[in-house]
Protein backbone atom coordinates (compact mmCIF):
# COMPACT_ATOMS: atom_id res chain seq x y z
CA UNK A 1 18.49 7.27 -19.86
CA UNK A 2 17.77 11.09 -20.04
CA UNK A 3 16.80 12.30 -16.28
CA UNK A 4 12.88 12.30 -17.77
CA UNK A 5 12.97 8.57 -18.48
CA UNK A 6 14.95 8.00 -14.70
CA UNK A 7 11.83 10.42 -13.18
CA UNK A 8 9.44 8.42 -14.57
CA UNK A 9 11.03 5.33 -13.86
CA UNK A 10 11.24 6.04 -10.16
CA UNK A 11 7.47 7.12 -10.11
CA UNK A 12 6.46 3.40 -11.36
CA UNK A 13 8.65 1.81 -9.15
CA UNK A 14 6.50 3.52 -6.22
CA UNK A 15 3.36 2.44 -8.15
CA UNK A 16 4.56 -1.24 -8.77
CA UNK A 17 5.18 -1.74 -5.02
CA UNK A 18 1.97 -0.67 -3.86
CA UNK A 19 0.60 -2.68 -6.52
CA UNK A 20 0.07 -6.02 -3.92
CA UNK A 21 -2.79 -6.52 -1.07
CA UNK A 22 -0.48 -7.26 1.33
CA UNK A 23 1.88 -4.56 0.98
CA UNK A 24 -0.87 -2.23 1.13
CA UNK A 25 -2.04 -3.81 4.07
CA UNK A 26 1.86 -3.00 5.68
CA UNK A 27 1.29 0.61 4.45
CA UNK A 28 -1.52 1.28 6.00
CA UNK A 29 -0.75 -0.86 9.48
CA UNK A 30 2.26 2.09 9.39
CA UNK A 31 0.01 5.41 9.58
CA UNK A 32 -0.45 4.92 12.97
CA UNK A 33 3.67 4.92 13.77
CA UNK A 34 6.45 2.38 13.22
CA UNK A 35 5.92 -1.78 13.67
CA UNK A 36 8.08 -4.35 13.92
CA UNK A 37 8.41 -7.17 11.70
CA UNK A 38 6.59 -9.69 13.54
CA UNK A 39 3.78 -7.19 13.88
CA UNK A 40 3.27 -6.90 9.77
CA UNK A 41 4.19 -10.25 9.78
CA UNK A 42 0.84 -11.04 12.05
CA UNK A 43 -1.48 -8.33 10.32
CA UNK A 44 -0.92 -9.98 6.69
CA UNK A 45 -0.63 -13.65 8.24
CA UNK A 46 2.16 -14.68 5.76
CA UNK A 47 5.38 -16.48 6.44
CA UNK A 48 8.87 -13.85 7.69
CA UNK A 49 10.27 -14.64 4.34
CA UNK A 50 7.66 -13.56 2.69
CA UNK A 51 6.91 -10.82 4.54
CA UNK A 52 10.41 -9.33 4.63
CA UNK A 53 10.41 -9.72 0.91
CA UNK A 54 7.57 -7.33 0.56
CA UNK A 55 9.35 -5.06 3.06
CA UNK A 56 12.07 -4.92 0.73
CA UNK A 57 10.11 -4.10 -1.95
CA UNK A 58 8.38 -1.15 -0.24
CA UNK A 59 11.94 -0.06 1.28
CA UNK A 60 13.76 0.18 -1.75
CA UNK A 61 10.70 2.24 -3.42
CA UNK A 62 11.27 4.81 -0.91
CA UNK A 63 8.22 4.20 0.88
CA UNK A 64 9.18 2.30 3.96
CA UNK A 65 12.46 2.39 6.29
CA UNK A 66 13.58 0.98 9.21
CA UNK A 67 15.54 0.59 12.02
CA UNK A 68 17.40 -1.97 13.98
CA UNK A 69 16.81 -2.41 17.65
CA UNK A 70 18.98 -5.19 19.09
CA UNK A 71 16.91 -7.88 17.27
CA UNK A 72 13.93 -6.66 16.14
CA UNK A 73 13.56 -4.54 12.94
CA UNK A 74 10.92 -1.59 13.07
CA UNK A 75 9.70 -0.54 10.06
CA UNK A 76 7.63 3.07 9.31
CA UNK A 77 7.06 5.27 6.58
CA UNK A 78 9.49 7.53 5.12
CA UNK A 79 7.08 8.60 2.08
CA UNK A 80 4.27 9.92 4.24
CA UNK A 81 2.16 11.70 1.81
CA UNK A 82 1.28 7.86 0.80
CA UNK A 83 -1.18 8.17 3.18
CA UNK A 84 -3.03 10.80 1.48
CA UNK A 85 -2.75 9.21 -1.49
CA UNK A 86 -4.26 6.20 -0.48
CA UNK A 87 -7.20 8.39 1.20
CA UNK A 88 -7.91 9.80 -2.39
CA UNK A 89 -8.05 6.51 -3.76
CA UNK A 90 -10.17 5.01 -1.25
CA UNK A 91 -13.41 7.80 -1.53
CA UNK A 92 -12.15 7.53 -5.63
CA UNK A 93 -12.95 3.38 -5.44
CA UNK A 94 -16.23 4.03 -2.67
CA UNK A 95 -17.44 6.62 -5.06
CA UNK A 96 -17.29 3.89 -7.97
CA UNK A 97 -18.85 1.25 -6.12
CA UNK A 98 -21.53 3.48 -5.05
CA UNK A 99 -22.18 3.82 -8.63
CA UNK A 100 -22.28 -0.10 -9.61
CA UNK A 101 -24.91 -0.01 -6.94
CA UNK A 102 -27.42 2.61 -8.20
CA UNK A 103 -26.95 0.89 -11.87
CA UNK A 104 -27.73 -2.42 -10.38
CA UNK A 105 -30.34 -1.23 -8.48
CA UNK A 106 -32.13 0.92 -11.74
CA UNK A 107 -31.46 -2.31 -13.85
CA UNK A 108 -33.26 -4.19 -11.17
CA UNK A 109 -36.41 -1.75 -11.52
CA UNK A 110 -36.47 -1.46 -14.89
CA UNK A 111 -36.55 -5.19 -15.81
CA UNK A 112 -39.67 -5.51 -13.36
């Protein structure tokens, strides 16, 4: 695999993990600062095994690490320009719903 290829192989894998509800949910839970487990675990509402799963997922992307603390595991981001990213996809997906709206709404008026 040329170093191309590997570059754009790494990029997906970033795109792949974000690619689930929940482990967006995680991401976002960690722009305020680090959580531990049990606190993702509680803001997705999904069993530990499923949880750390997703965790590992994100980790290995390069989005996410953590650190032991006698038995707790506290996770936070290590990619933190995701945040920003997510921002810009957030008013990208508003801005597109605002526009379903308006051609609902002239659809509406002009079958009246």
């Amino acid at each position: 695999m040329d170093a191309n290829a590997y570059y754009l192989e790494l990029r997906a894998k970033i795109f792949k993990a974000l690619g689930h509800p929940s482990r967006l949910k995680m991401v976002e839970g960690l722009f305020e600062g680090e959580r531990c487990v049990c606190e993702l675990q509680a803001m997705v509402g999904s069993d530990i095994s499923t949880v750390s799963k997703h965790l590992n997922i994100l980790k290995e992307a390069g989005i996410l690490q953590d650190e032991r603390r006698g038995t707790n595991i506290y996770y936070s981001l290590r990619m933190k320009c995701v945040a920003n990213f997510l921002s810009c996809v957030e008013d990208f997906v508003g801005q597109r719903l605002e526009e379903q709206i308006k051609m609902l709404s002239q659809s509406k008026l002009s079958s009246r």
